[in-house]
C-alpha atoms as a PDB file:
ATOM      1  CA  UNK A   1      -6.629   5.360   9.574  1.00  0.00           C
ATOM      2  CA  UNK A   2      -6.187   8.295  11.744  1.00  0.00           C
ATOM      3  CA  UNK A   3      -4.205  11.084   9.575  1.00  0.00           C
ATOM      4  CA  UNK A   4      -3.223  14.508  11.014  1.00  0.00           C
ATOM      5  CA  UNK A   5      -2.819  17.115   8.541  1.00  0.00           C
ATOM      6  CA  UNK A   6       0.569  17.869   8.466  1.00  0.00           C
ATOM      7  CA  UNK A   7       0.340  13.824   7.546  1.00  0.00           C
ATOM      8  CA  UNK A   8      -2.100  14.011   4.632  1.00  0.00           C
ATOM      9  CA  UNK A   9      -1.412  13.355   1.159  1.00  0.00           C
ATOM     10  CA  UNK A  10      -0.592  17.008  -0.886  1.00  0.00           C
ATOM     11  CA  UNK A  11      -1.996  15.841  -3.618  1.00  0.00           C
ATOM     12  CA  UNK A  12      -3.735  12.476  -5.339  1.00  0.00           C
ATOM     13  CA  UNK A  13      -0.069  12.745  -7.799  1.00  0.00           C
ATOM     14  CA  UNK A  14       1.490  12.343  -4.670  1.00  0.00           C
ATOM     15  CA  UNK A  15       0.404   9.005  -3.852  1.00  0.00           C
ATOM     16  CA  UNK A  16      -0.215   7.792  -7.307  1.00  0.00           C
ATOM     17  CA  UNK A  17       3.331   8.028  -7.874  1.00  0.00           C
ATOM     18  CA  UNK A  18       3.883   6.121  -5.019  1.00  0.00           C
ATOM     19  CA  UNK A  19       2.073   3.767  -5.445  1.00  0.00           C
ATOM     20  CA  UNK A  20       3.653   3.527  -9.457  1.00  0.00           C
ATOM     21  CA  UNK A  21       6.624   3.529  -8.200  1.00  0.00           C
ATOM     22  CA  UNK A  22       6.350  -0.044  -7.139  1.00  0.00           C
ATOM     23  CA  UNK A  23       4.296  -0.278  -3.756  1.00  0.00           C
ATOM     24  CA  UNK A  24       2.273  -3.069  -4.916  1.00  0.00           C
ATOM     25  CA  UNK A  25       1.764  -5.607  -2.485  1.00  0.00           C
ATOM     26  CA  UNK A  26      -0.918  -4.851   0.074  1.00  0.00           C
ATOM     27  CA  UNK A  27      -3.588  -6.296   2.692  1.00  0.00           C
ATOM     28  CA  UNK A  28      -6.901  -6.999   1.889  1.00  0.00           C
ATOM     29  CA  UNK A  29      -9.620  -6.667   3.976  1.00  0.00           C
ATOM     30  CA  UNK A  30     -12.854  -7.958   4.439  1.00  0.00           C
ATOM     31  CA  UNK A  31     -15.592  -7.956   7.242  1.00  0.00           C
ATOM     32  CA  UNK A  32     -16.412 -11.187   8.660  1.00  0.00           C
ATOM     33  CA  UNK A  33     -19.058 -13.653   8.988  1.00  0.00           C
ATOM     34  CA  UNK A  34     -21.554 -12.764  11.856  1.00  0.00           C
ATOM     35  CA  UNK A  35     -19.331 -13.731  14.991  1.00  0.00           C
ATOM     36  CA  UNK A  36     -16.242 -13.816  12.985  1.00  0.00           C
ATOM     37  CA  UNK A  37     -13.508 -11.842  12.825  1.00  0.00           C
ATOM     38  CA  UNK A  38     -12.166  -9.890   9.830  1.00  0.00           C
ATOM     39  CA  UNK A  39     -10.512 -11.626   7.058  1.00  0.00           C
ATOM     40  CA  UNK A  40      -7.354 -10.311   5.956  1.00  0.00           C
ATOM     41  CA  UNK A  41      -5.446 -11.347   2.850  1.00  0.00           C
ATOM     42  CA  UNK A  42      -1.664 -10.081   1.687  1.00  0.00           C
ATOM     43  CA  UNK A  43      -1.763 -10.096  -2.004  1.00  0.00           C
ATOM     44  CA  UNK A  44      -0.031  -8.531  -4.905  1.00  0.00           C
ATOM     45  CA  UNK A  45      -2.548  -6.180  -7.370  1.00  0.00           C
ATOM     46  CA  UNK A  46      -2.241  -4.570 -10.345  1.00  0.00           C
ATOM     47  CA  UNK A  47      -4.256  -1.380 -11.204  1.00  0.00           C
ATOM     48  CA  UNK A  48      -6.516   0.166 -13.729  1.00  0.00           C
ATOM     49  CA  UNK A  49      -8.423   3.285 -14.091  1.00  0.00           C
ATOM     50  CA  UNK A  50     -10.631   3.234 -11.385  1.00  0.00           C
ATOM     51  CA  UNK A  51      -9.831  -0.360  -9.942  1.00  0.00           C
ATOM     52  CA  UNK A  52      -7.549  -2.769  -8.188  1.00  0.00           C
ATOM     53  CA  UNK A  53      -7.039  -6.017  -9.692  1.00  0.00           C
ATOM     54  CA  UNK A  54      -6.507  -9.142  -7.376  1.00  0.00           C
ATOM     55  CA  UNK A  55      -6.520 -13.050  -7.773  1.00  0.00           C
ATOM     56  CA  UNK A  56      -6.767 -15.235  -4.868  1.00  0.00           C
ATOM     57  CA  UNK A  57      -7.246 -19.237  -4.989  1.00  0.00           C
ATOM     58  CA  UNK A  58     -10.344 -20.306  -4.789  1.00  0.00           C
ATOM     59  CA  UNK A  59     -10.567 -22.258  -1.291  1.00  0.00           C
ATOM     60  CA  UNK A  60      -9.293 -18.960   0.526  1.00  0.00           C
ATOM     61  CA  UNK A  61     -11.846 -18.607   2.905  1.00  0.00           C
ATOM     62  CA  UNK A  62     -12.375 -14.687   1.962  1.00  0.00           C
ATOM     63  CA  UNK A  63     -15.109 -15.617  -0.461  1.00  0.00           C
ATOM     64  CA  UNK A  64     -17.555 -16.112   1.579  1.00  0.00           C
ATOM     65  CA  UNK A  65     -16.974 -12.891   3.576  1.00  0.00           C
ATOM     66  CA  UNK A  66     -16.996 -10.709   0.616  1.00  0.00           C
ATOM     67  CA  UNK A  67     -19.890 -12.543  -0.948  1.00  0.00           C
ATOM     68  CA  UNK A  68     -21.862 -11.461   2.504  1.00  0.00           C
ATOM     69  CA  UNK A  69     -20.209  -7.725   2.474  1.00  0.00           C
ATOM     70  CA  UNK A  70     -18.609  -6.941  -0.670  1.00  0.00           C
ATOM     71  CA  UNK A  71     -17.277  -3.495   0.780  1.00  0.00           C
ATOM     72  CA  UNK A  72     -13.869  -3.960   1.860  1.00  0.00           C
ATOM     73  CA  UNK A  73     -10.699  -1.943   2.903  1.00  0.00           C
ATOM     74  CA  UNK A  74      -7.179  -2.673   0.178  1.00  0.00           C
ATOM     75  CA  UNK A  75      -4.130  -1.057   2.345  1.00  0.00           C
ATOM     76  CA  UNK A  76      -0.452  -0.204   0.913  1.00  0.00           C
ATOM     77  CA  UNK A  77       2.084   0.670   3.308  1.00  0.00           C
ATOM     78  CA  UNK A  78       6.016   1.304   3.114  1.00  0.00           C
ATOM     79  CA  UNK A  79       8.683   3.332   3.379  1.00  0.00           C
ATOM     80  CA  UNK A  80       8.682   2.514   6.891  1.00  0.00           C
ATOM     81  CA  UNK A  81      11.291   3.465   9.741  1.00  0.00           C
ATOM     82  CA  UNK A  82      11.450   3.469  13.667  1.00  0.00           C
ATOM     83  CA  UNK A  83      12.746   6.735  14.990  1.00  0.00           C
ATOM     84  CA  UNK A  84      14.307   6.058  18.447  1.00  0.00           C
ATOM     85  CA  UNK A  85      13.041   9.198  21.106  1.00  0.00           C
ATOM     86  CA  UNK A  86      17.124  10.911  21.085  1.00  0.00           C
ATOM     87  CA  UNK A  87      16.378  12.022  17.284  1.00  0.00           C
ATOM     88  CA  UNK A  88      13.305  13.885  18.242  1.00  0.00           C
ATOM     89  CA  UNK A  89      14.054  15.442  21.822  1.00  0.00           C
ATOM     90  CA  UNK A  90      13.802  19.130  21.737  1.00  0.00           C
ATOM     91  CA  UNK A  91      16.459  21.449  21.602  1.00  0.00           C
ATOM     92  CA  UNK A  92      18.079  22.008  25.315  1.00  0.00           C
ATOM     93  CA  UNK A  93      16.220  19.087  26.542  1.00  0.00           C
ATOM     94  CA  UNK A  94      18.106  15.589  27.355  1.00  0.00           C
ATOM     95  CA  UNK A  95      18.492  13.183  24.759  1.00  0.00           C
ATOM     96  CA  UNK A  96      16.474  10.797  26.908  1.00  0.00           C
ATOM     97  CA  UNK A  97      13.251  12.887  26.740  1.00  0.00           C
ATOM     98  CA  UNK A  98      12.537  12.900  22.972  1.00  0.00           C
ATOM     99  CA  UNK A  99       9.366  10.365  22.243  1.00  0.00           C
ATOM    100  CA  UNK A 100      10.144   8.130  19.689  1.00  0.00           C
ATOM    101  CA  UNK A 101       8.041   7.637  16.686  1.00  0.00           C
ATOM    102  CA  UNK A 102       7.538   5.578  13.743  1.00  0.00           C
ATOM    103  CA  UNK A 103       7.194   6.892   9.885  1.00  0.00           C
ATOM    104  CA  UNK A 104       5.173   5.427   7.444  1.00  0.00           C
ATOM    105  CA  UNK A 105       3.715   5.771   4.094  1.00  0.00           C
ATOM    106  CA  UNK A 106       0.387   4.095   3.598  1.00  0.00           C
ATOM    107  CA  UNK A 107      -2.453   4.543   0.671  1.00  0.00           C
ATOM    108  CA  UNK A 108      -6.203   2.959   1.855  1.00  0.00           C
ATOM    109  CA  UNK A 109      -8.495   2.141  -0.904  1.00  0.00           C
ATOM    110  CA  UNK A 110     -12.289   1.494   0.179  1.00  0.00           C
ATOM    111  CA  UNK A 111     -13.576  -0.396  -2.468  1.00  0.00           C
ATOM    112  CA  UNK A 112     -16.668  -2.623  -3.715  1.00  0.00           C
ATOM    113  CA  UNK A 113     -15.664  -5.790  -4.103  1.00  0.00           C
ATOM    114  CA  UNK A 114     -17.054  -7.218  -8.377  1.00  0.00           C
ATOM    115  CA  UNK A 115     -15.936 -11.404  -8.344  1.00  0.00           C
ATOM    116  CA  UNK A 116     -14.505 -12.238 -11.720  1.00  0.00           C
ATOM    117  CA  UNK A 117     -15.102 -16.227 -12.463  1.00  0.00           C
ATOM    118  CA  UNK A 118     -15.662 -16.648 -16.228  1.00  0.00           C
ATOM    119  CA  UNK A 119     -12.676 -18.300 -17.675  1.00  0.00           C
ATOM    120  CA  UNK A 120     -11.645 -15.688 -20.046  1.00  0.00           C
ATOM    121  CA  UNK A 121     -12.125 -12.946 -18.297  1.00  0.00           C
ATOM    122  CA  UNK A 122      -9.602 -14.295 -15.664  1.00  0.00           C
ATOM    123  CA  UNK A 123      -7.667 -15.236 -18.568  1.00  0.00           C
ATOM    124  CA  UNK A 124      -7.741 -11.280 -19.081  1.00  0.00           C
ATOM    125  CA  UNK A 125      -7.336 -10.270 -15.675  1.00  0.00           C
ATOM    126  CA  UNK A 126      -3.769 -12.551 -15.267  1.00  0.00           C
ATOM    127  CA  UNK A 127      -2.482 -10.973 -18.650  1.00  0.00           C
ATOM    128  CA  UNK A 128      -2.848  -7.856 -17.015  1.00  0.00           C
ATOM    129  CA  UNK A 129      -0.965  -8.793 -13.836  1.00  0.00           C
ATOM    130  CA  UNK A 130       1.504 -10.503 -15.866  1.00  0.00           C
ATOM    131  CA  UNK A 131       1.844  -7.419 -18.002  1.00  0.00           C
ATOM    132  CA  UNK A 132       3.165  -5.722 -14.892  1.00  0.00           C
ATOM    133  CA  UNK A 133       5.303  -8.034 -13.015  1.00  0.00           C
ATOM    134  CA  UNK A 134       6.776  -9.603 -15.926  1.00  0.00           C
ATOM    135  CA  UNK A 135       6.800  -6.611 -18.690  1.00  0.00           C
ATOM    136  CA  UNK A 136       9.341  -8.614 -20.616  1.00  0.00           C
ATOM    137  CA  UNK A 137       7.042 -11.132 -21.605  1.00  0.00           C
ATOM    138  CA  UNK A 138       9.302 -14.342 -20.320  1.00  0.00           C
ATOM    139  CA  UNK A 139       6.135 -16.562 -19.694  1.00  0.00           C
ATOM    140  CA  UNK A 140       3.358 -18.282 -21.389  1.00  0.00           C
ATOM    141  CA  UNK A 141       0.465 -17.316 -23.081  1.00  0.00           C
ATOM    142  CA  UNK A 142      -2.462 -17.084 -20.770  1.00  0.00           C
ATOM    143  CA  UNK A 143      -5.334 -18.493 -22.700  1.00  0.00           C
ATOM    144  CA  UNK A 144      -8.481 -20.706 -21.943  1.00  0.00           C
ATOM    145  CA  UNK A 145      -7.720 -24.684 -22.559  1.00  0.00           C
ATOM    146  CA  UNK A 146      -4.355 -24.011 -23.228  1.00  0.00           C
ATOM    147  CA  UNK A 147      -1.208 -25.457 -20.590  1.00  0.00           C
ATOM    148  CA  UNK A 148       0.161 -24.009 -18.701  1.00  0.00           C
ATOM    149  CA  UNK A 149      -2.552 -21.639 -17.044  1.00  0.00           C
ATOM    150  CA  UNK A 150      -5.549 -22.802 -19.018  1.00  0.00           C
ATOM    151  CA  UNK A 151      -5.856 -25.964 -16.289  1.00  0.00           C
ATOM    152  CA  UNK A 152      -4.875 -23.449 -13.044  1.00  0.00           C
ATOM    153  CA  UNK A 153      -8.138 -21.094 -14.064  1.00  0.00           C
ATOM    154  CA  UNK A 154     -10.483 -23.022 -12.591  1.00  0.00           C
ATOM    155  CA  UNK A 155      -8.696 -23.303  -9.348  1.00  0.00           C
ATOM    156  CA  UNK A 156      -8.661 -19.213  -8.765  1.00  0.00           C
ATOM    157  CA  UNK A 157     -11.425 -16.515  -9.216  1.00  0.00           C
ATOM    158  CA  UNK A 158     -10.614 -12.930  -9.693  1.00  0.00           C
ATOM    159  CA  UNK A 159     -11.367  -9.586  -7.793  1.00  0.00           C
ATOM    160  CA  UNK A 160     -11.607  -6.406  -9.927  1.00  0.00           C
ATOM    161  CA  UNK A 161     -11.919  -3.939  -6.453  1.00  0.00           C
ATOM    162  CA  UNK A 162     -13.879  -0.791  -7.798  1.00  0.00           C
ATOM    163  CA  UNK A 163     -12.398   2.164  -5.721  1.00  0.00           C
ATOM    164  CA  UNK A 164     -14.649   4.157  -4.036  1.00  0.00           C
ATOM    165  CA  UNK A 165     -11.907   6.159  -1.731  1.00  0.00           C
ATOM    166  CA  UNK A 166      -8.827   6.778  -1.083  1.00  0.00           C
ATOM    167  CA  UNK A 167      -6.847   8.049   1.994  1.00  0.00           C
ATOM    168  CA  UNK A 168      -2.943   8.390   2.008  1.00  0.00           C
ATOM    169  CA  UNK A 169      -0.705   9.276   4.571  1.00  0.00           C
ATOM    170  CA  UNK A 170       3.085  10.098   4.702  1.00  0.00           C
ATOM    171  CA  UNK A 171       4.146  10.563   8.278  1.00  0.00           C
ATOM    172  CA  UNK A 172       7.704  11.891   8.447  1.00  0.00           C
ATOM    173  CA  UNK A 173       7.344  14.958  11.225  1.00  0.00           C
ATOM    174  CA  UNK A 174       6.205  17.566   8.533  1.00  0.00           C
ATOM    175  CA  UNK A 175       4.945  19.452  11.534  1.00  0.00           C
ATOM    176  CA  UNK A 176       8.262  20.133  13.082  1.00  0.00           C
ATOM    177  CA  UNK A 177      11.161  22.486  12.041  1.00  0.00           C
ATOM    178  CA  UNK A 178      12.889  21.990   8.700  1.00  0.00           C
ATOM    179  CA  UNK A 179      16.560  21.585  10.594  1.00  0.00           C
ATOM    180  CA  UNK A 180      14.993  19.064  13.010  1.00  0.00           C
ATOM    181  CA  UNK A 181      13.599  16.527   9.809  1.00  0.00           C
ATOM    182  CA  UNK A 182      16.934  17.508   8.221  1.00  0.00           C
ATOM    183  CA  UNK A 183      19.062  15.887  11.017  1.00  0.00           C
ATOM    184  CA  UNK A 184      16.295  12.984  11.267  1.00  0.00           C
ATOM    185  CA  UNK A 185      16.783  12.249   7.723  1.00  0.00           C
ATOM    186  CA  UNK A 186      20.553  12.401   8.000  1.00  0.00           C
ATOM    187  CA  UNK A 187      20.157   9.942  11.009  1.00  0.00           C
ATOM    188  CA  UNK A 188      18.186   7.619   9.277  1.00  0.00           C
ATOM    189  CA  UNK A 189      20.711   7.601   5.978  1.00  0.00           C
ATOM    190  CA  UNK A 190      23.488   7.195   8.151  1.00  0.00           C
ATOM    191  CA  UNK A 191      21.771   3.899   9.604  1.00  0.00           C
ATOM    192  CA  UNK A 192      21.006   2.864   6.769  1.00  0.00           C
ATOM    193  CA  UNK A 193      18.766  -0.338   8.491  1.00  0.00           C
ATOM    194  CA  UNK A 194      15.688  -1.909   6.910  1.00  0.00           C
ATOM    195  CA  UNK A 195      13.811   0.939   5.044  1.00  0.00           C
ATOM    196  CA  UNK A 196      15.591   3.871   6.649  1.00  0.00           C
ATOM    197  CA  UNK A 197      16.688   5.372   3.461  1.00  0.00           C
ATOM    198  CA  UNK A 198      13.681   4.956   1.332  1.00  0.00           C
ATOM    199  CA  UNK A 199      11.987   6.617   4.421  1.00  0.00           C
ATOM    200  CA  UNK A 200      14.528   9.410   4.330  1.00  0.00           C
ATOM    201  CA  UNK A 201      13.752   9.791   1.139  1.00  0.00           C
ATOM    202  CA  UNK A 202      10.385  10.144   1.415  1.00  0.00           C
ATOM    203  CA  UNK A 203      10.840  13.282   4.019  1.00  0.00           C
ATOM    204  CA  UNK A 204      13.651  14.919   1.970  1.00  0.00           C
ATOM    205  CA  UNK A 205      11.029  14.793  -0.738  1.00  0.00           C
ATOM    206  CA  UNK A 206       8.061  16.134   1.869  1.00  0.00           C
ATOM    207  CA  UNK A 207      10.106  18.186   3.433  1.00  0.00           C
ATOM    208  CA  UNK A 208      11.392  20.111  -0.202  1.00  0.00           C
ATOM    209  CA  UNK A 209       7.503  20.657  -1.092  1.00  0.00           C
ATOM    210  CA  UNK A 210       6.239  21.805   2.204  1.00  0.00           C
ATOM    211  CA  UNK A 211       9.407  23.597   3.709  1.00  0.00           C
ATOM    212  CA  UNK A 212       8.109  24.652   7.261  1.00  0.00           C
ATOM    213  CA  UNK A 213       5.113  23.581   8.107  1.00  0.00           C
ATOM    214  CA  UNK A 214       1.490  26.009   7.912  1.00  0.00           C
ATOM    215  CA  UNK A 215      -1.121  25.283   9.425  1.00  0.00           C
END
């Protein structure tokens, strides 16, 4: 992921919040089998110091790719708007000749890749998942030999994804003027389409911690 450096992360809060804040659904990566290409897998995960937790079924054919490379790439991205080229064209220039653009948030984790297959400690990996999707509790007991779960273990194996790196980017044009990412952020509120406000949220929020941008 190519990151300029008005684009980088400010600090590791910055994306940790972000990624707290719900962003939990991501792609996983893996390198292929010799002549094959990539495997790629959109999951949910959970997190823990240090790690990503993940639980795939067990015919997905990413096994085998991690079992040959267990170094993979775990991507988060959101917060995501297309900015048509009139919102960016330069003052005294026609509308026309402004380049569009897209803006983005996304977090990369490089991680090694530990497969979790004894029974309880996917028991304990699914508690922990469940812990964070469902906090209130409104499911059943994840145990070994017990219904409902206790007869779907065998069919899964886990991933605990020990990070090794991570890269974030928030690309809202932190490089141009403050009154320019002003009137793009009151553009994309006034949309109001897909994820235009979360994204003008996102460079309100840059945009209040970096003021104009310094090189």
């Amino acid at each position: 992921m190519f990151i300029q450096p008005w684009d980088a992360g400010l600090d590791e809060a910055e994306w940790q919040t972000w990624i707290a804040e719900g962003h939990d659904f991501g792609l996983l990566s893996v390198n292929g089998l010799p002549g094959q290409a990539p495997v790629a897998v959109p999951t949910h995960f959970t997190t823990e110091p240090g790690n990503l937790l993940v639980h795939l079924a067990r015919p997905n054919p990413v096994w085998k790719a991690i079992e040959q490379d267990p170094n993979i790439l775990f991507t988060v991205f959101g917060d995501y708007a297309f900015v048509p080229g009139p919102w960016r064209a330069k003052p005294g220039t026609a509308p026309t000749d402004g380049v569009p653009t897209s803006y983005y948030t996304a977090v990369q984790f490089t991680c090694r890749a530990h497969i979790v297959d004894d029974p309880e400690a996917k028991a304990e990996l699914l508690r922990r998942q469940l812990a964070h999707f469902q906090p209130a509790g409104d499911h059943a007991c994840v145990a070994v030999g017990q219904p409902p779960y206790g007869r779907m273990l065998p069919g899964i194996r886990g991933l605990r994804l020990e990070v090794t790196d991570v890269r974030a980017k928030f690309k809202y044009d932190d490089h141009k003027s403050v009154e320019h990412r002003t009137a793009v952020a009151d553009h994309l509120t006034e949309r109001g389409q897909g994820l235009d406000l979360p994204a003008a949220r996102q460079q309100r929020r840059r945009l209040d911690r970096i003021g104009p941008w310094k090189p």
